[in-house]
PDB file of N, CA and C in Angstrom:
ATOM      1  N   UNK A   1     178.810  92.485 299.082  1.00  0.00           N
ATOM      2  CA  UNK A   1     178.594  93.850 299.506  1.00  0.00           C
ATOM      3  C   UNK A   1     177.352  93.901 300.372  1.00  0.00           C
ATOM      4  N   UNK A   2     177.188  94.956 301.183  1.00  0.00           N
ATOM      5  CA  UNK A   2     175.817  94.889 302.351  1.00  0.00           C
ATOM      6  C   UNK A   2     175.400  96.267 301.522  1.00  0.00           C
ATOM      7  N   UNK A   3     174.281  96.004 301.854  1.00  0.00           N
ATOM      8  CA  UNK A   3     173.109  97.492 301.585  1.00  0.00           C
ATOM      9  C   UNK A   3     172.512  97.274 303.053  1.00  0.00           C
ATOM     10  N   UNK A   4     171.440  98.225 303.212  1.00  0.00           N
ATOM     11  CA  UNK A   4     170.366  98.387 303.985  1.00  0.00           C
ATOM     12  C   UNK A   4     168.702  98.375 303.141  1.00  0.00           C
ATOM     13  N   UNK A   5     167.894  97.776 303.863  1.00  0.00           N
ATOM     14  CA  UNK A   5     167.269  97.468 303.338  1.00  0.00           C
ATOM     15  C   UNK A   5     166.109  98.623 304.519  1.00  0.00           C
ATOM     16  N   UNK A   6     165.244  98.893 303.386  1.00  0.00           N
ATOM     17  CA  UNK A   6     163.528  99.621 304.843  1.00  0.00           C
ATOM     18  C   UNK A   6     162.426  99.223 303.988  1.00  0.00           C
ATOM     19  N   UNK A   7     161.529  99.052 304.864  1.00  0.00           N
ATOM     20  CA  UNK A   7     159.694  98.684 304.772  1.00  0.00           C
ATOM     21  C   UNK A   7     159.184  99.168 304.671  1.00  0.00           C
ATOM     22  N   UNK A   8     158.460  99.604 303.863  1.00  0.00           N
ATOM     23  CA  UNK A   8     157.482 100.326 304.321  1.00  0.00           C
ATOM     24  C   UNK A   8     155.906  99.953 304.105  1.00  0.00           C
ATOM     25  N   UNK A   9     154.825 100.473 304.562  1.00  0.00           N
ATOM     26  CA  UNK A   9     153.365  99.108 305.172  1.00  0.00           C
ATOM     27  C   UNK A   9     153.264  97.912 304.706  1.00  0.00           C
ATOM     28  N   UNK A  10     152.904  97.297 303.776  1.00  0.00           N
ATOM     29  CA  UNK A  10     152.780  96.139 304.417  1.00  0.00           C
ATOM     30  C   UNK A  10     153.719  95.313 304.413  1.00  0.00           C
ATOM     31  N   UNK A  11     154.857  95.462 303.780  1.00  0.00           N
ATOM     32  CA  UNK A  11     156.465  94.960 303.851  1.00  0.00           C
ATOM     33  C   UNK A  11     156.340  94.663 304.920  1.00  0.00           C
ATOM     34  N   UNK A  12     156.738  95.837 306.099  1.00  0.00           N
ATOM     35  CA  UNK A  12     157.146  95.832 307.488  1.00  0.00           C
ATOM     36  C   UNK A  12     156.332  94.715 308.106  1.00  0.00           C
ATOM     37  N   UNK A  13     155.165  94.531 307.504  1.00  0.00           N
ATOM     38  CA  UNK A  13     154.450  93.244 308.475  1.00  0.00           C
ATOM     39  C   UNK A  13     155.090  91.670 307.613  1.00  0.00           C
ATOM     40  N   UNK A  14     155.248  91.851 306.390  1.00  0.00           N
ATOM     41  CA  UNK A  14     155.498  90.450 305.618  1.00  0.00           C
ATOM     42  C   UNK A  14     156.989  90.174 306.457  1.00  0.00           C
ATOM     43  N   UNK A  15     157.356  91.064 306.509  1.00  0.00           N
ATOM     44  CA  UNK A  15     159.502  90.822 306.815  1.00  0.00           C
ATOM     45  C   UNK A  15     159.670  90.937 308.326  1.00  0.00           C
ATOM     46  N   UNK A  16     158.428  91.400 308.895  1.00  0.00           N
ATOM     47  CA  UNK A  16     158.797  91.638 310.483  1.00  0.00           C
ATOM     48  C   UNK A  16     159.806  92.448 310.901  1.00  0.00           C
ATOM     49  N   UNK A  17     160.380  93.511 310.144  1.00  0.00           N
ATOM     50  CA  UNK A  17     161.084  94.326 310.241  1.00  0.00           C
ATOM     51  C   UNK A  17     161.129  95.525 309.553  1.00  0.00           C
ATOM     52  N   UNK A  18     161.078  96.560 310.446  1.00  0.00           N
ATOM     53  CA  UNK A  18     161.486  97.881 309.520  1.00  0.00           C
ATOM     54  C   UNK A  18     162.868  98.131 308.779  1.00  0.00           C
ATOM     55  N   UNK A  19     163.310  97.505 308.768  1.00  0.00           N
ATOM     56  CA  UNK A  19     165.130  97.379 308.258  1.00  0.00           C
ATOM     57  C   UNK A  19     166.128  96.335 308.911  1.00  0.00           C
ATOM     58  N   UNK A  20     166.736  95.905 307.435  1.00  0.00           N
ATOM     59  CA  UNK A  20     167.728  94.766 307.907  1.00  0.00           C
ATOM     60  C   UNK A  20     169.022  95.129 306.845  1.00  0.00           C
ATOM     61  N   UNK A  21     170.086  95.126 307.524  1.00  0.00           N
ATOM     62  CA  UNK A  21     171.339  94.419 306.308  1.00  0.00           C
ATOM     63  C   UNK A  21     171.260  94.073 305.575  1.00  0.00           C
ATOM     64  N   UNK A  22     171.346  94.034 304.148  1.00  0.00           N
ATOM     65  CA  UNK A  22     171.219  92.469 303.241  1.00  0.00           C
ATOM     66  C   UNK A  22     172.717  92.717 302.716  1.00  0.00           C
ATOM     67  N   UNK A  23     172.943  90.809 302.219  1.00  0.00           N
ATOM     68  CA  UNK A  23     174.424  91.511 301.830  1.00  0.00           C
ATOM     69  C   UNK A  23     173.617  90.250 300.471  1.00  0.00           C
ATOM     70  N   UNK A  24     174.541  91.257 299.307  1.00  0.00           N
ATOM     71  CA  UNK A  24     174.581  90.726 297.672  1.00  0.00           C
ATOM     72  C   UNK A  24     175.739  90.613 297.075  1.00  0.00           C
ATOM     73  N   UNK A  25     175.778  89.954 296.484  1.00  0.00           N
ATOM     74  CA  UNK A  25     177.098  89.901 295.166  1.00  0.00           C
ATOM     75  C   UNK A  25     177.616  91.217 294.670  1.00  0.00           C
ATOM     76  N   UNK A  26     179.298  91.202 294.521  1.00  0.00           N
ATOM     77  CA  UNK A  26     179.358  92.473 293.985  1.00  0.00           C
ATOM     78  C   UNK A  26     178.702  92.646 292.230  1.00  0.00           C
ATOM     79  N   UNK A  27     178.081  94.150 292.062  1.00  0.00           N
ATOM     80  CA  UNK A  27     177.735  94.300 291.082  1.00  0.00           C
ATOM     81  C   UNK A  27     176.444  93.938 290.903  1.00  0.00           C
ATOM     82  N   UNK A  28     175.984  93.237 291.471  1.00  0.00           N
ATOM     83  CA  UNK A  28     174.394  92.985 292.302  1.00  0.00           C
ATOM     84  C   UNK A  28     173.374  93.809 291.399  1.00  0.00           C
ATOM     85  N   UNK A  29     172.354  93.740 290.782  1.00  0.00           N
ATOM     86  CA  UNK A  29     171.510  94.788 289.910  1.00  0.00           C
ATOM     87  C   UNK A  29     170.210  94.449 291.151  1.00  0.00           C
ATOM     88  N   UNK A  30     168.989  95.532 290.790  1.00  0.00           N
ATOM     89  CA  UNK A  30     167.711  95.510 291.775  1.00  0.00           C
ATOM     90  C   UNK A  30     167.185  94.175 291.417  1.00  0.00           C
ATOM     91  N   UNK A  31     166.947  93.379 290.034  1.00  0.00           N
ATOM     92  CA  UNK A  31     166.147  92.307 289.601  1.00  0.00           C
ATOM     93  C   UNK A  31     167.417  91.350 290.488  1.00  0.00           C
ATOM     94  N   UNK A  32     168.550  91.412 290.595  1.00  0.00           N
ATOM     95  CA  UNK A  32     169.279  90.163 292.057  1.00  0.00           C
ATOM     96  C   UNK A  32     168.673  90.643 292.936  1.00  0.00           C
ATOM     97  N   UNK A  33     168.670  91.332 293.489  1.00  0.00           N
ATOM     98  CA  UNK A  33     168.014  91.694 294.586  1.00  0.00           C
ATOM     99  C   UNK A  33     166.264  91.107 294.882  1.00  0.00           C
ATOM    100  N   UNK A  34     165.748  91.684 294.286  1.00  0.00           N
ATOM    101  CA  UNK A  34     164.520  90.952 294.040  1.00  0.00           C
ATOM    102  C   UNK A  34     164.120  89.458 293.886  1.00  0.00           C
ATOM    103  N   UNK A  35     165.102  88.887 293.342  1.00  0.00           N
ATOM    104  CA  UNK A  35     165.127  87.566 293.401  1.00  0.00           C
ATOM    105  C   UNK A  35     165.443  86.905 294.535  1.00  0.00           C
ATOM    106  N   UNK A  36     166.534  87.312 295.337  1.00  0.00           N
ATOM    107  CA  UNK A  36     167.232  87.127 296.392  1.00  0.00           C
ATOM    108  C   UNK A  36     166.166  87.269 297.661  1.00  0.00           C
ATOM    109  N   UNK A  37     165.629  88.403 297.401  1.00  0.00           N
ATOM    110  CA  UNK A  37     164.139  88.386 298.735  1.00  0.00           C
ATOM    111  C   UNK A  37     163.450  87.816 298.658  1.00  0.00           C
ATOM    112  N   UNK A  38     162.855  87.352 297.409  1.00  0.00           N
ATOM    113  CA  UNK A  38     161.717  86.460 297.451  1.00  0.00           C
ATOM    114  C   UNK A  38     162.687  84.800 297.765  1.00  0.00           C
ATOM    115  N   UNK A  39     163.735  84.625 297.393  1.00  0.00           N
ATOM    116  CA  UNK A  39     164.108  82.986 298.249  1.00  0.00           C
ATOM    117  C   UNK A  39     164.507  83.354 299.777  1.00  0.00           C
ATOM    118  N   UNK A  40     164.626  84.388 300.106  1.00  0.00           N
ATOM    119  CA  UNK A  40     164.724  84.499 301.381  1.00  0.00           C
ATOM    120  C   UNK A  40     163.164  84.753 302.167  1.00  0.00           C
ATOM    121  N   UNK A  41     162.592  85.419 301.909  1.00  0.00           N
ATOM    122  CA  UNK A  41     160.795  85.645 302.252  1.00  0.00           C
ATOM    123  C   UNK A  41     159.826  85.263 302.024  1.00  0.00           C
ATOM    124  N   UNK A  42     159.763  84.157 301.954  1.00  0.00           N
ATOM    125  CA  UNK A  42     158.322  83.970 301.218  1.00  0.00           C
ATOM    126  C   UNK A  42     156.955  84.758 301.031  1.00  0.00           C
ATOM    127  N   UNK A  43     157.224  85.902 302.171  1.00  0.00           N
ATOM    128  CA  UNK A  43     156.085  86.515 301.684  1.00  0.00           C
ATOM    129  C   UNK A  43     155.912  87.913 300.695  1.00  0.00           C
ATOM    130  N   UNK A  44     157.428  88.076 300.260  1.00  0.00           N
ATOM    131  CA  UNK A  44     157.788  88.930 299.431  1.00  0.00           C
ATOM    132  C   UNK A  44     157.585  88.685 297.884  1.00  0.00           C
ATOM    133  N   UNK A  45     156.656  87.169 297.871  1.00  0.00           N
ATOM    134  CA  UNK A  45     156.447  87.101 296.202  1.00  0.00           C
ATOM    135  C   UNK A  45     155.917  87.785 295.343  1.00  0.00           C
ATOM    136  N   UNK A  46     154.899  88.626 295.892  1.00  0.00           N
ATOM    137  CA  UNK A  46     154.636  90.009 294.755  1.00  0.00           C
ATOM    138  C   UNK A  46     155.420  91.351 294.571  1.00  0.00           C
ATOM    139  N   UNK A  47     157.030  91.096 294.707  1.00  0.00           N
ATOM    140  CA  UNK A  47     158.082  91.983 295.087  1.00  0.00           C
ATOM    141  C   UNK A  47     157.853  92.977 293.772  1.00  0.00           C
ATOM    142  N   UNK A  48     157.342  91.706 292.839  1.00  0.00           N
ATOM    143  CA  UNK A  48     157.353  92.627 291.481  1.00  0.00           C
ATOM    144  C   UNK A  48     156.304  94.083 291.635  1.00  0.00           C
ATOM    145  N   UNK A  49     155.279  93.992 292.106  1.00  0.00           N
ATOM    146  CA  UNK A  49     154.208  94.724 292.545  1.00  0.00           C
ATOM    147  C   UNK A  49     154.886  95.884 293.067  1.00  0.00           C
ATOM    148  N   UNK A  50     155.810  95.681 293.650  1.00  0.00           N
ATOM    149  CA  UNK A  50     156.563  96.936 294.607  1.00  0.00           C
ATOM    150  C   UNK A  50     157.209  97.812 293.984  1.00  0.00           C
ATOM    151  N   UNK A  51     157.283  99.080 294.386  1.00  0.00           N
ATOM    152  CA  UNK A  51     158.634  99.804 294.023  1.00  0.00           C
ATOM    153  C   UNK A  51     159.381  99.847 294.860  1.00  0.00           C
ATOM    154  N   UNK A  52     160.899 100.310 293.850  1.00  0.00           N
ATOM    155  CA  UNK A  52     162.017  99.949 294.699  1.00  0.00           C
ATOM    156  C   UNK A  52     162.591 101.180 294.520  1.00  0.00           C
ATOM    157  N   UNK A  53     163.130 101.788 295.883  1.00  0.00           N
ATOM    158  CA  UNK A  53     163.907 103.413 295.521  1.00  0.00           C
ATOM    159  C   UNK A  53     165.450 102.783 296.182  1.00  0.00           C
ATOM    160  N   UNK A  54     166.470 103.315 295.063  1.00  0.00           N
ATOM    161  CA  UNK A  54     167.850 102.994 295.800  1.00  0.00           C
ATOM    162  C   UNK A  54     168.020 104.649 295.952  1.00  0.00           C
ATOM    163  N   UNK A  55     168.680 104.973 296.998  1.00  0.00           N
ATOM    164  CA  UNK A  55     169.222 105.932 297.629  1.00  0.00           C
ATOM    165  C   UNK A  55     168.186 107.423 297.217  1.00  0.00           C
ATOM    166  N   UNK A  56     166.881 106.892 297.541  1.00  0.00           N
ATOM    167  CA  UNK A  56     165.602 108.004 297.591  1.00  0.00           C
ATOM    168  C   UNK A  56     165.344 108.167 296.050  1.00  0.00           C
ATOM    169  N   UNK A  57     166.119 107.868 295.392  1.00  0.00           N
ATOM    170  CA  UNK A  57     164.863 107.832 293.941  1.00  0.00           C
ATOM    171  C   UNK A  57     164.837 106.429 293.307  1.00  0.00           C
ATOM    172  N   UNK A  58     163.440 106.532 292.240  1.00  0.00           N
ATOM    173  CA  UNK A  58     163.127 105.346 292.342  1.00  0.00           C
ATOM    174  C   UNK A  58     164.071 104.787 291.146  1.00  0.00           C
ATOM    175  N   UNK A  59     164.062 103.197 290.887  1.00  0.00           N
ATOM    176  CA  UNK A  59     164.893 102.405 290.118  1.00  0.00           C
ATOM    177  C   UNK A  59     163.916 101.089 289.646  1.00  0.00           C
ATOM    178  N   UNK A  60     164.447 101.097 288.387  1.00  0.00           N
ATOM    179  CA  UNK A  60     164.476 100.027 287.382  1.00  0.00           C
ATOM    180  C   UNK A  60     165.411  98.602 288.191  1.00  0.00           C
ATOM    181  N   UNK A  61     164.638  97.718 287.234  1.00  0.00           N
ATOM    182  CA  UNK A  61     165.823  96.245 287.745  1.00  0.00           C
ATOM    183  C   UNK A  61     166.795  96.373 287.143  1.00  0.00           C
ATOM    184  N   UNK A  62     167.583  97.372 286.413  1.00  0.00           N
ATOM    185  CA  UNK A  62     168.611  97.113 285.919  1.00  0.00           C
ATOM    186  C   UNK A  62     169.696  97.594 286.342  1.00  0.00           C
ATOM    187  N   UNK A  63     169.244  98.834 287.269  1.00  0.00           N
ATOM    188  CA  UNK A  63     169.987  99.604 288.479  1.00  0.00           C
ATOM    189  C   UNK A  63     170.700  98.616 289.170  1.00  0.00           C
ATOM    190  N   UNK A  64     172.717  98.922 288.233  1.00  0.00           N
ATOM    191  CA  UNK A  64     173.121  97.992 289.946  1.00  0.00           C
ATOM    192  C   UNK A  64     173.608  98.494 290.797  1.00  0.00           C
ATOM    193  N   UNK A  65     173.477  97.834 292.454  1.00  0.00           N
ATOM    194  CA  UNK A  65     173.452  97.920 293.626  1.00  0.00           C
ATOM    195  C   UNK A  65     175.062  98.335 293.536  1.00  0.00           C
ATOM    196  N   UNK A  66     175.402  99.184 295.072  1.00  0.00           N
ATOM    197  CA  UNK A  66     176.956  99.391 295.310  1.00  0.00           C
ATOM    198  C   UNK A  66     176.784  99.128 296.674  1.00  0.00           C
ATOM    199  N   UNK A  67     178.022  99.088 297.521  1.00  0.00           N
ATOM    200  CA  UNK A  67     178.095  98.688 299.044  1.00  0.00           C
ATOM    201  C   UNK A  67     177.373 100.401 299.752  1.00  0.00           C
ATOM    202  N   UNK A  68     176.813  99.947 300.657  1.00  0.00           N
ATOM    203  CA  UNK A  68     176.242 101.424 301.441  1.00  0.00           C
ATOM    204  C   UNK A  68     175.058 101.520 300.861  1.00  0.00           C
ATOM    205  N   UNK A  69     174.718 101.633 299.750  1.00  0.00           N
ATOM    206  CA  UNK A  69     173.391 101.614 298.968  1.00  0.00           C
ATOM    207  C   UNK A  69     172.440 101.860 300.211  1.00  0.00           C
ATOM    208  N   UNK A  70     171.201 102.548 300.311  1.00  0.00           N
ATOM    209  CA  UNK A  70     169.744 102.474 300.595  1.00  0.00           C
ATOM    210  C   UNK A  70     168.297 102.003 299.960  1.00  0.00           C
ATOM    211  N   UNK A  71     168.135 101.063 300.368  1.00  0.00           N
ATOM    212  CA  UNK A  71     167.527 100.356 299.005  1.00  0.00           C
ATOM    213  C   UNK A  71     165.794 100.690 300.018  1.00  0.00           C
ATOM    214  N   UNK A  72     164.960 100.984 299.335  1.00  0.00           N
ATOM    215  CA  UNK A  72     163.370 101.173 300.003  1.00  0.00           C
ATOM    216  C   UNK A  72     162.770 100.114 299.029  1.00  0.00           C
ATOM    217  N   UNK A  73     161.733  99.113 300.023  1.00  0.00           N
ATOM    218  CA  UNK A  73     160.974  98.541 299.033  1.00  0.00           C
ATOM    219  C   UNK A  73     159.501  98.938 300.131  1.00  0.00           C
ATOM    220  N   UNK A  74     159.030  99.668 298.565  1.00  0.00           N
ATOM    221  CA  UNK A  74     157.521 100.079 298.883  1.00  0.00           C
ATOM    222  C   UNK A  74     155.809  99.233 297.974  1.00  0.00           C
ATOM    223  N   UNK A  75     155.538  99.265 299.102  1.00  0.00           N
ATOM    224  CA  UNK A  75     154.311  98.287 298.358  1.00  0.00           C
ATOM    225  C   UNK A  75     152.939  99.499 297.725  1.00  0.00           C
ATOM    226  N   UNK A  76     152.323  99.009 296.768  1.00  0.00           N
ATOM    227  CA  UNK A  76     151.475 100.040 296.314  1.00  0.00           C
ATOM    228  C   UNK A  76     150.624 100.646 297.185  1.00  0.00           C
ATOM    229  N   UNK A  77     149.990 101.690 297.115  1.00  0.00           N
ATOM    230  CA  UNK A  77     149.541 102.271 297.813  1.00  0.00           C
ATOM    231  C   UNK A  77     148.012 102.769 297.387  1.00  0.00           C
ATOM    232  N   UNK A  78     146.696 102.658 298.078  1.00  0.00           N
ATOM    233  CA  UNK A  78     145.655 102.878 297.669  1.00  0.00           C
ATOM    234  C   UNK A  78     144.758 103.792 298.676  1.00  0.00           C
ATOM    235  N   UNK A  79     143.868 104.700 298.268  1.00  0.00           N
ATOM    236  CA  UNK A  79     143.592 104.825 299.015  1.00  0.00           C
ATOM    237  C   UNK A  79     142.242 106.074 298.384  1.00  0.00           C
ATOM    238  N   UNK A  80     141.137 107.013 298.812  1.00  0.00           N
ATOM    239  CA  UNK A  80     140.503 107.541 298.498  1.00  0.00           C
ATOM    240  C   UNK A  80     140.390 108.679 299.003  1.00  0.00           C
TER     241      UNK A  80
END
């Protein structure tokens, strides 16, 4: 199945992209997913650090993926 995948700060610089395709196994949960980016990215190894929103709200790794899905991976955010 394909999802879409988006960046947002410092993602977009680790992945060099604001959005890509990804395609997963059917039935696919967020923790495949997560696993799956980090052997594809190497610089996605603190994926755990991130949140992940499928289709604008946020999700657990146990959330599984469907075809069309919108998957956001957001990195923490700091600031004063």
């Amino acid at each position: 199945m394909n999802i879409e995948l988006l960046f947002f700060g410092i993602t977009k610089d680790l992945v060099g992209k604001n959005s890509i395709e990804y395609q997963l196994s059917e039935n696919a949960t967020v923790k495949d997913l997560k696993n799956g980016l980090v052997a594809d990215f190497d610089s996605l190894a603190k994926i755990d650090e991130y949140a992940i929103a499928v289709n604008e709200q946020y999700a657990n790794e146990e959330i599984k993926l469907s075809e069309g899905d919108l998957v956001a991976i957001i990195p923490p955010v700091s600031g004063g």
